[in-house]
C-alpha atoms as a PDB file:
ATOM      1  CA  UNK A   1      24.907   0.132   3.458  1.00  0.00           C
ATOM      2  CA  UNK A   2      25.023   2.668   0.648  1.00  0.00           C
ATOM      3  CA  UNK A   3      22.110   3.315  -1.927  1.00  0.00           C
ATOM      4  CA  UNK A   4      24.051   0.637  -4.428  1.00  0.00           C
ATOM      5  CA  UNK A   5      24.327  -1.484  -2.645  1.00  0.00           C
ATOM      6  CA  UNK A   6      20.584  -1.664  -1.058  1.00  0.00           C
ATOM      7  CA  UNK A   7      19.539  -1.643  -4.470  1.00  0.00           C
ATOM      8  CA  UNK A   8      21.231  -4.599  -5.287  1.00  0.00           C
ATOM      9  CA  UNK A   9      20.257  -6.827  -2.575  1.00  0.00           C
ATOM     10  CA  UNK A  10      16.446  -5.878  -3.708  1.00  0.00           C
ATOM     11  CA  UNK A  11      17.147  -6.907  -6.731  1.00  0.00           C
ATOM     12  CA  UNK A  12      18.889 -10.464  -5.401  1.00  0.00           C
ATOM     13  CA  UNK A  13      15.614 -10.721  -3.105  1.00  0.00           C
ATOM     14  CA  UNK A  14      13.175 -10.112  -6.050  1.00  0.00           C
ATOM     15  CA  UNK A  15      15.312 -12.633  -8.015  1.00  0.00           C
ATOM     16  CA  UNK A  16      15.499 -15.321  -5.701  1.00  0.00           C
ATOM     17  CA  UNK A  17      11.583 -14.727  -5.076  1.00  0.00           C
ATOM     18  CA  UNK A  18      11.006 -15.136  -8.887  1.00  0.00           C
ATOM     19  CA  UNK A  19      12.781 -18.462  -8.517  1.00  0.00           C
ATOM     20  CA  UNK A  20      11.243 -19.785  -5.304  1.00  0.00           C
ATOM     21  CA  UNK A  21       7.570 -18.737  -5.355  1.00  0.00           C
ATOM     22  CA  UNK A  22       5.067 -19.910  -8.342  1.00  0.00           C
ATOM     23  CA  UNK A  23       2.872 -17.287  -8.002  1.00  0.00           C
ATOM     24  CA  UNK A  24       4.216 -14.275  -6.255  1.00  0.00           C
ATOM     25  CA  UNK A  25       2.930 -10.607  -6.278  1.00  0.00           C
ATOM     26  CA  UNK A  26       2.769  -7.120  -5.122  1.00  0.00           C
ATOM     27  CA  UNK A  27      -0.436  -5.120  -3.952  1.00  0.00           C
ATOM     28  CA  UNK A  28       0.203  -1.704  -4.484  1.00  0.00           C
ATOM     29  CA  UNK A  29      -1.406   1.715  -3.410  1.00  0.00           C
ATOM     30  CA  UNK A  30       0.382   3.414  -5.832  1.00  0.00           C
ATOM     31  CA  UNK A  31       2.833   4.967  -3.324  1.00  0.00           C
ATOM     32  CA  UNK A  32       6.547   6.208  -3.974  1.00  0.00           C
ATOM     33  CA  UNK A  33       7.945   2.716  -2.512  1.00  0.00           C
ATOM     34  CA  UNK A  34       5.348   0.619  -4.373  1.00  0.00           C
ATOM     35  CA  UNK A  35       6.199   2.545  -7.366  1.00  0.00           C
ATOM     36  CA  UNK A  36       9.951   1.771  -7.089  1.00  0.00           C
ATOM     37  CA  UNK A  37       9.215  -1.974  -6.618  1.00  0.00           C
ATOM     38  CA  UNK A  38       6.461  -1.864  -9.682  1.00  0.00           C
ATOM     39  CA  UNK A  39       9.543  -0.378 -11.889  1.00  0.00           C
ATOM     40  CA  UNK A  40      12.353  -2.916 -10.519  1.00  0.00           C
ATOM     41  CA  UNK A  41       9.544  -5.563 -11.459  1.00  0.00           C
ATOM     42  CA  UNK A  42       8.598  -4.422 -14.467  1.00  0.00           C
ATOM     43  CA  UNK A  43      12.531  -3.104 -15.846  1.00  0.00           C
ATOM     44  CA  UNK A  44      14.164  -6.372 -14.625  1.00  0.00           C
ATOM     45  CA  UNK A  45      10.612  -8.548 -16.097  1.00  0.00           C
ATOM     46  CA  UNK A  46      10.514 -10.752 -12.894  1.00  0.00           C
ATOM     47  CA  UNK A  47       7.357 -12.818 -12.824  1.00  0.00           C
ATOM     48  CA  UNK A  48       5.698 -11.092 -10.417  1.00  0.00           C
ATOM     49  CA  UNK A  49       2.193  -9.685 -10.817  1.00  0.00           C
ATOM     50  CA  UNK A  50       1.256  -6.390  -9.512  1.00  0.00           C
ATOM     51  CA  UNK A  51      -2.443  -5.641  -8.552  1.00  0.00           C
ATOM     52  CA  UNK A  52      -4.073  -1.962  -7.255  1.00  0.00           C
ATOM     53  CA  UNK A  53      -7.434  -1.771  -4.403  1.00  0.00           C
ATOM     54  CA  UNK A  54      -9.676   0.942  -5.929  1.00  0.00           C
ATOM     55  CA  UNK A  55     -11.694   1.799  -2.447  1.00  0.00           C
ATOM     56  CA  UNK A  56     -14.217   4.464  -4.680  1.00  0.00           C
ATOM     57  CA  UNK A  57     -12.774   7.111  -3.130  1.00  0.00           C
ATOM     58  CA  UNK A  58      -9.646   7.822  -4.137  1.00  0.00           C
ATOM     59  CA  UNK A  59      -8.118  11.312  -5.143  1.00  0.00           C
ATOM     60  CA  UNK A  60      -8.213  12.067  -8.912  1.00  0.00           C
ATOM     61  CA  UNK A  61      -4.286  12.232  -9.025  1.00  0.00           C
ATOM     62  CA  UNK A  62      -4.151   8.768  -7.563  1.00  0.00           C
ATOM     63  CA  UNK A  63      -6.479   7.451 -10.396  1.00  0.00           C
ATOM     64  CA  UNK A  64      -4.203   9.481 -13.065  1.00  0.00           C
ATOM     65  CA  UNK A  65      -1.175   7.908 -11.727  1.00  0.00           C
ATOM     66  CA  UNK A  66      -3.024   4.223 -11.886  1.00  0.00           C
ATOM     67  CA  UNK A  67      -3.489   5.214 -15.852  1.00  0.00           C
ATOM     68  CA  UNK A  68       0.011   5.859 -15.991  1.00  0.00           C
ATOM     69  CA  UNK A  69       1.096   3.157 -14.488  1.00  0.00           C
ATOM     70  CA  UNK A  70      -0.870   0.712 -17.085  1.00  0.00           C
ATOM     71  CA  UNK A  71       0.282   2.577 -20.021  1.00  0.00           C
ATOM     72  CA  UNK A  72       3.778   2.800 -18.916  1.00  0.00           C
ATOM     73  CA  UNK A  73       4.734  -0.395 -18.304  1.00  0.00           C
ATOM     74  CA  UNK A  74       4.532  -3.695 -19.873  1.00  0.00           C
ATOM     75  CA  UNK A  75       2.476  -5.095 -16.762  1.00  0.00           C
ATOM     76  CA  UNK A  76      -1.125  -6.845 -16.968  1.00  0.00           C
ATOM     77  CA  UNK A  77      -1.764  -4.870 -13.544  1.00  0.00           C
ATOM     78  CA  UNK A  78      -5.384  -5.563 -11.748  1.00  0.00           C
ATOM     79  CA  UNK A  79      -7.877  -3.666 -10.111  1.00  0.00           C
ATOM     80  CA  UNK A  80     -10.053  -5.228  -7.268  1.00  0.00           C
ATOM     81  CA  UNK A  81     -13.152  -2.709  -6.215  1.00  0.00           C
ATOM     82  CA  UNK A  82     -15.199  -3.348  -3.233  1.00  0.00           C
ATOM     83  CA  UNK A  83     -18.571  -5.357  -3.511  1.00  0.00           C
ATOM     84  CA  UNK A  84     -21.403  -3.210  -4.010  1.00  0.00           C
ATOM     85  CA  UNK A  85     -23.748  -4.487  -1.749  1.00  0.00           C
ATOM     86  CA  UNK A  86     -21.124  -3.843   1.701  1.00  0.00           C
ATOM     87  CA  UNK A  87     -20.938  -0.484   0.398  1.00  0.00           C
ATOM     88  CA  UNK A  88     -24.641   0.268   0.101  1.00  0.00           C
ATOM     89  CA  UNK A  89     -25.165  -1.200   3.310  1.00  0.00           C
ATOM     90  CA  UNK A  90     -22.944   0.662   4.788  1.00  0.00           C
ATOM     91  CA  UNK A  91     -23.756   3.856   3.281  1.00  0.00           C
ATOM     92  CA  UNK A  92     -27.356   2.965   3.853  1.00  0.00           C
ATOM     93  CA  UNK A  93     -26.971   2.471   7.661  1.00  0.00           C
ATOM     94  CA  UNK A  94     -23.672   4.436   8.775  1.00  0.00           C
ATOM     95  CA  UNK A  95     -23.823   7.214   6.419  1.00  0.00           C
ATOM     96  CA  UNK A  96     -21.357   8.177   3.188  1.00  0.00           C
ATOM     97  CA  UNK A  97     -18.683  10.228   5.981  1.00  0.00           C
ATOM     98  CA  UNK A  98     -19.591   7.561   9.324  1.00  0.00           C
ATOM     99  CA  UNK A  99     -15.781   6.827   9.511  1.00  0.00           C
ATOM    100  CA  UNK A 100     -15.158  10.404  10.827  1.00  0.00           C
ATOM    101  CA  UNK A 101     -17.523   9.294  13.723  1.00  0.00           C
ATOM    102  CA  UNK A 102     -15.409   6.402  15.678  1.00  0.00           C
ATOM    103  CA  UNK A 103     -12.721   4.614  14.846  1.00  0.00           C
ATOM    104  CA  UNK A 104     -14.845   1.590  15.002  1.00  0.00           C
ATOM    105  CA  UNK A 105     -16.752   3.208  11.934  1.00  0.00           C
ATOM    106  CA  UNK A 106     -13.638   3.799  10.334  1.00  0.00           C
ATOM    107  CA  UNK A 107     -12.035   0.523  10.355  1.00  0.00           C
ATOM    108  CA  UNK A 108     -15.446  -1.079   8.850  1.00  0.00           C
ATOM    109  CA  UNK A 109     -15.328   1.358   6.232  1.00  0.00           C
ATOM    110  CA  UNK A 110     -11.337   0.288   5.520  1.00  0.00           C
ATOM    111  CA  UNK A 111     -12.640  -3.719   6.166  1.00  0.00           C
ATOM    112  CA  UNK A 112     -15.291  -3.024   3.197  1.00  0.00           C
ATOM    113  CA  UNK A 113     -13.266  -1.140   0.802  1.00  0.00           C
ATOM    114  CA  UNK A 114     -10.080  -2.442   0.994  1.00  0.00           C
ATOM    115  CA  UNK A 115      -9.463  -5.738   3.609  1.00  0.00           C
ATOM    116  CA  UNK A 116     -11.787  -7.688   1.258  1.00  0.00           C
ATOM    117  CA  UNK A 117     -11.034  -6.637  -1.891  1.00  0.00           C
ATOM    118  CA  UNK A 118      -7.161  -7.356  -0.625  1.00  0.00           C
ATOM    119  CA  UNK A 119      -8.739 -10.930   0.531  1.00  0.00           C
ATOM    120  CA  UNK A 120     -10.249 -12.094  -3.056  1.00  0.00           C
ATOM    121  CA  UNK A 121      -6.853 -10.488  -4.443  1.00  0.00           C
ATOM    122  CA  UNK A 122      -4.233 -12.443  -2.588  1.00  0.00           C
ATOM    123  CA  UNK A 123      -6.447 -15.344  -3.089  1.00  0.00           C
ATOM    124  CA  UNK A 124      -3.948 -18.504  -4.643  1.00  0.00           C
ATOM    125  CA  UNK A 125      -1.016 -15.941  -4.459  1.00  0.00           C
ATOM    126  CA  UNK A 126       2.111 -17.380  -2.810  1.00  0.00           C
ATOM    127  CA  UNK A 127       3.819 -14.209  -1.576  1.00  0.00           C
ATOM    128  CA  UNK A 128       2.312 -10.945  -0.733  1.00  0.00           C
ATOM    129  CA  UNK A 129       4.622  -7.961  -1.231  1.00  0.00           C
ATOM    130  CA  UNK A 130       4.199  -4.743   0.290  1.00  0.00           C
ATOM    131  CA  UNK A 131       5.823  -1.463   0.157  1.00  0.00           C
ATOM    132  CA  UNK A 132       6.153  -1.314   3.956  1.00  0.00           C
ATOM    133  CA  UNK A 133       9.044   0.677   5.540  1.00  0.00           C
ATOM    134  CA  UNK A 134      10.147   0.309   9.374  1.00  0.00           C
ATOM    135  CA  UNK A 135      10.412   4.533   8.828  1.00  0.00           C
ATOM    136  CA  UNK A 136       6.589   5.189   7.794  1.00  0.00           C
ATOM    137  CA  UNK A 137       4.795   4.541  11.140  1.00  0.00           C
ATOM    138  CA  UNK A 138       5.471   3.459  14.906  1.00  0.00           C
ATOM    139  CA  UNK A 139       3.479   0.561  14.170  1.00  0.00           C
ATOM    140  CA  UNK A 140       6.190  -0.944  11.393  1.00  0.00           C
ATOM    141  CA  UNK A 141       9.146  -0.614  13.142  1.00  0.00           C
ATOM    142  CA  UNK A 142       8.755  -4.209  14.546  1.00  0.00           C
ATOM    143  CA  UNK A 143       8.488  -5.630  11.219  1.00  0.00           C
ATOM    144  CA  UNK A 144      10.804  -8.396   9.430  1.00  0.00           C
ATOM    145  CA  UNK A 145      11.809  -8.498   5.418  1.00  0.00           C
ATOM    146  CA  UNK A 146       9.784 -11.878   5.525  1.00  0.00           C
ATOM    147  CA  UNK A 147       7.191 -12.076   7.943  1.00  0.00           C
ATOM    148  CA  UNK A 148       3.764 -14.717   8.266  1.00  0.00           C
ATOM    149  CA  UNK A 149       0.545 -12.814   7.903  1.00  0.00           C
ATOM    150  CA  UNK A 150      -2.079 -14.584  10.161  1.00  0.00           C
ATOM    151  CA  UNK A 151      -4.948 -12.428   9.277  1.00  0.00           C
ATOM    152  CA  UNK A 152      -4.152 -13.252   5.308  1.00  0.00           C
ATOM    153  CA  UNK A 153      -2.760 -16.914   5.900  1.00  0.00           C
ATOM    154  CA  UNK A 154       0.217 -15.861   3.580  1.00  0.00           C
ATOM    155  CA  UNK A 155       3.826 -15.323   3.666  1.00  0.00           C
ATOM    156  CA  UNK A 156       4.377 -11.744   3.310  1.00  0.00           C
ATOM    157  CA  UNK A 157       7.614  -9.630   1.788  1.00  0.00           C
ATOM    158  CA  UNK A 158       8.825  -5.995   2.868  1.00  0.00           C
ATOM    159  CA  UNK A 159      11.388  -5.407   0.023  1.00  0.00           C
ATOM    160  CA  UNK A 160      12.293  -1.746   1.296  1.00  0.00           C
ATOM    161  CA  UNK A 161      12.237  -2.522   4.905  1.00  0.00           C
ATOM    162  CA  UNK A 162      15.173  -0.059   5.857  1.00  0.00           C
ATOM    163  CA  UNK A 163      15.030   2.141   3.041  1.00  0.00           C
ATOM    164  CA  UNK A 164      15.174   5.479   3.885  1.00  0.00           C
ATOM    165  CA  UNK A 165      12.613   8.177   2.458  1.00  0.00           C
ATOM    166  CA  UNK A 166      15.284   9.964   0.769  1.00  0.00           C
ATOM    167  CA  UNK A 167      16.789   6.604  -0.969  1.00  0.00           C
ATOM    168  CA  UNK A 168      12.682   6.281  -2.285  1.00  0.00           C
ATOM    169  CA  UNK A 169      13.168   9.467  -3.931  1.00  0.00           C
ATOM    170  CA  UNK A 170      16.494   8.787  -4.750  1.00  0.00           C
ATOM    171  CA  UNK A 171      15.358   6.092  -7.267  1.00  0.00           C
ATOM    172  CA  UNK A 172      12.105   7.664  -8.653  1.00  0.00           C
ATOM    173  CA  UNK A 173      13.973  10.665  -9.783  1.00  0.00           C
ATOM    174  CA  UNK A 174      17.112   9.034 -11.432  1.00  0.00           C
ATOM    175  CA  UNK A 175      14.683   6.246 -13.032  1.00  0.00           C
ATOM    176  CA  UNK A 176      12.093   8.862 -13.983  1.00  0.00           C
ATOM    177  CA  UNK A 177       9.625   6.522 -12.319  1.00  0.00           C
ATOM    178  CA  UNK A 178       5.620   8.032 -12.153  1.00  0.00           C
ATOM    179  CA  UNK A 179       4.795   8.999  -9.444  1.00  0.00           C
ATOM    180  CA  UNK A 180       1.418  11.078  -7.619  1.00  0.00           C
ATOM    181  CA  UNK A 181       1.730  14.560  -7.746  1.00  0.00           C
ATOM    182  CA  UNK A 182       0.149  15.180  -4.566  1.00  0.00           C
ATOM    183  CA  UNK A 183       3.515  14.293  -3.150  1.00  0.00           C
ATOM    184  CA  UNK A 184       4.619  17.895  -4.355  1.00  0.00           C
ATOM    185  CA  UNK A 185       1.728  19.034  -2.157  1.00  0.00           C
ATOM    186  CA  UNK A 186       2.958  17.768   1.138  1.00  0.00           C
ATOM    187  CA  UNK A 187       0.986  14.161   1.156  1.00  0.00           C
ATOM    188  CA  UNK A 188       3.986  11.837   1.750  1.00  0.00           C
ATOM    189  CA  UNK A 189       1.515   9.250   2.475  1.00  0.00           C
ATOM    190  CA  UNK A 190      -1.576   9.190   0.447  1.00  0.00           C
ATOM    191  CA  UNK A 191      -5.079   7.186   1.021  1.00  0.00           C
ATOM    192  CA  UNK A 192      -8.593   8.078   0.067  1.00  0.00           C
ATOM    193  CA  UNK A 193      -9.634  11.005  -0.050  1.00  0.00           C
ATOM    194  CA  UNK A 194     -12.007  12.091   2.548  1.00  0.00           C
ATOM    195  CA  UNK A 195      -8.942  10.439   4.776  1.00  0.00           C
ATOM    196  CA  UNK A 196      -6.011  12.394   4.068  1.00  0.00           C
ATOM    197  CA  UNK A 197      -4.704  15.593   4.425  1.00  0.00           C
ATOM    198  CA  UNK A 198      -1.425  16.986   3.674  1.00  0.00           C
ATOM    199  CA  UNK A 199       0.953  17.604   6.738  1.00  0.00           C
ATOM    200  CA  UNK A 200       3.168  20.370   8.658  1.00  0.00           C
ATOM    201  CA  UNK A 201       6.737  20.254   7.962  1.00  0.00           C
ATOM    202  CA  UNK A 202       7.398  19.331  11.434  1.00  0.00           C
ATOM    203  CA  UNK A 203       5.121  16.368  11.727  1.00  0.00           C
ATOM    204  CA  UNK A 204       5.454  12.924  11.644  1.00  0.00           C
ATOM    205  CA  UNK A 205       4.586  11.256   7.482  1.00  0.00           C
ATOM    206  CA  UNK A 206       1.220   9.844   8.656  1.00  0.00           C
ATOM    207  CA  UNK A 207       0.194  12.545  10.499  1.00  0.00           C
ATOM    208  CA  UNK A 208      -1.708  13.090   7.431  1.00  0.00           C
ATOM    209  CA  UNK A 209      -3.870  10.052   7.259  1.00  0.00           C
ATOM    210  CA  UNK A 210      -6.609   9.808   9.568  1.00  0.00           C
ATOM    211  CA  UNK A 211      -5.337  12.671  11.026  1.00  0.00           C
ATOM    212  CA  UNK A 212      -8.882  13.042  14.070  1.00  0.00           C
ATOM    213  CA  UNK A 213      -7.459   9.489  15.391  1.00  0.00           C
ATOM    214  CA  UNK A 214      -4.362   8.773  17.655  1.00  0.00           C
ATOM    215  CA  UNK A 215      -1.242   7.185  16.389  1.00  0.00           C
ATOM    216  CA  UNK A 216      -1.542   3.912  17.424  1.00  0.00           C
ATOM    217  CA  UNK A 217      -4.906   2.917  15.419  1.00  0.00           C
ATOM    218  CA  UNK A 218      -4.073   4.111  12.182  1.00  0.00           C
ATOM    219  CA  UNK A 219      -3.857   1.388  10.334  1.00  0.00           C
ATOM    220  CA  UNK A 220      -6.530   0.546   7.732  1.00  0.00           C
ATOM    221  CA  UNK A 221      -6.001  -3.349   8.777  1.00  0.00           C
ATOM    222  CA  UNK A 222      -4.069  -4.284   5.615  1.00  0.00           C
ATOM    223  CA  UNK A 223      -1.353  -4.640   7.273  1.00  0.00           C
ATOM    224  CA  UNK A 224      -2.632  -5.302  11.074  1.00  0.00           C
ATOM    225  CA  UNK A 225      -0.984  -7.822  13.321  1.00  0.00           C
ATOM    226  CA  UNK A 226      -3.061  -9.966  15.061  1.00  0.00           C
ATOM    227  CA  UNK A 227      -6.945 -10.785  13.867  1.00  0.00           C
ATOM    228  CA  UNK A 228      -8.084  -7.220  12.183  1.00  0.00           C
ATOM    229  CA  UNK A 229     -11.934  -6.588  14.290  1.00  0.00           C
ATOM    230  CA  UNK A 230     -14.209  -5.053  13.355  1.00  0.00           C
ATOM    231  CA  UNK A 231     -17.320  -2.888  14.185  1.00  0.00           C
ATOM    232  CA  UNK A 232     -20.777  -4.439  12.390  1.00  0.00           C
END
């Protein structure tokens, strides 16, 4: 299927979404595919709302682009922030940099600063879209355009499924889409700070996020199959 015809079939998805679901939306880290599916959303004006996780630790280009993004576009685009009393207790008894200790540690941290946030966020929301692509990670390549999300209790939409990385970057540059500028700086994926590193030509897109674990935990359990646990 060529890039026109991909992009049309999004925008037949997104269409028949706006016409199914009452209350649709997309969480989005700001990312080059959540970025294409914020512009189709906002250029086409489908009723879908678009919300952003600020975990407290993000890089300053990330916050730049999340300015951007609200002046840009003609989208009422939310921010959810973690509570502040997880945070001080976790600061309090783990430490501010635990999550580089286990990966128990870790995925608390992630539960605290963006699982629960993403919980009060997707509360009353029909449809959860992501920016998930089957290319990113070996733990997506088993995923579906429409999928059930136990850990959420919500049905869940992968819009760019089987887009490639260079049909992504296809669209942001001929739309002129914003986008973060660490991607110039080799971060094709890009999390919080402290958790994220640019990568080696050679190596695999998310070699660059929690780059001291092995491949097969590193998800932040946003997207986890299965009940996301938990260290406490």
């Amino acid at each position: 299927m060529d890039g026109n015809s991909k992009l049309e079939k999004i925008l037949e998805l997104l269409s028949e979404i706006s016409n199914k679901y009452e209350a649709p939306c997309l969480s989005s880290s700001l990312s080059a595919e959540d970025m294409v599916i914020t512009d189709l959303i906002a250029t086409h004006k489908f009723p879908i709302s678009v919300f952003c996780i600020d975990t407290g630790r993000l890089h300053h280009q990330t916050y730049e682009l999340m300015q951007r993004v609200k002046e840009n576009y003609s989208l009422d685009i939310t921010v959810y922030s973690p509570e502040a009393d997880d945070l001080e207790s976790y600061i309090n008894t783990k430490g501010p940099n635990a999550f580089y200790q286990s990966v128990d540690y870790r995925k608390l941290c992630c539960h605290i600063r963006k699982v629960i946030p993403l919980g009060r966020a997707l509360k009353g929301k029909s449809l959860w879209l992501t920016g998930l692509r089957k290319q990113q990670s070996s733990t997506r390549t088993e995923l579906s355009v429409f999928d059930w999300d136990e850990n959420f209790k919500i049905e869940k939409c992968n819009p760019l499924l089987d887009w490639a990385e260079d049909e992504v970057w296809d669209y942001i540059h001929a739309k002129s889409v914003p986008y973060n500028k660490l991607h110039d700086q080799g971060y094709p994926s890009i999390g919080c700070e402290p958790c994220t590193r640019a990568i080696k030509p050679s190596e695999d897109v998310r070699a660059g996020r929690w780059w001291w674990e092995s491949p097969e935990s590193k998800e932040c359990g946003l997207h986890a199959k299965g009940k996301v646990g938990v260290a406490s």
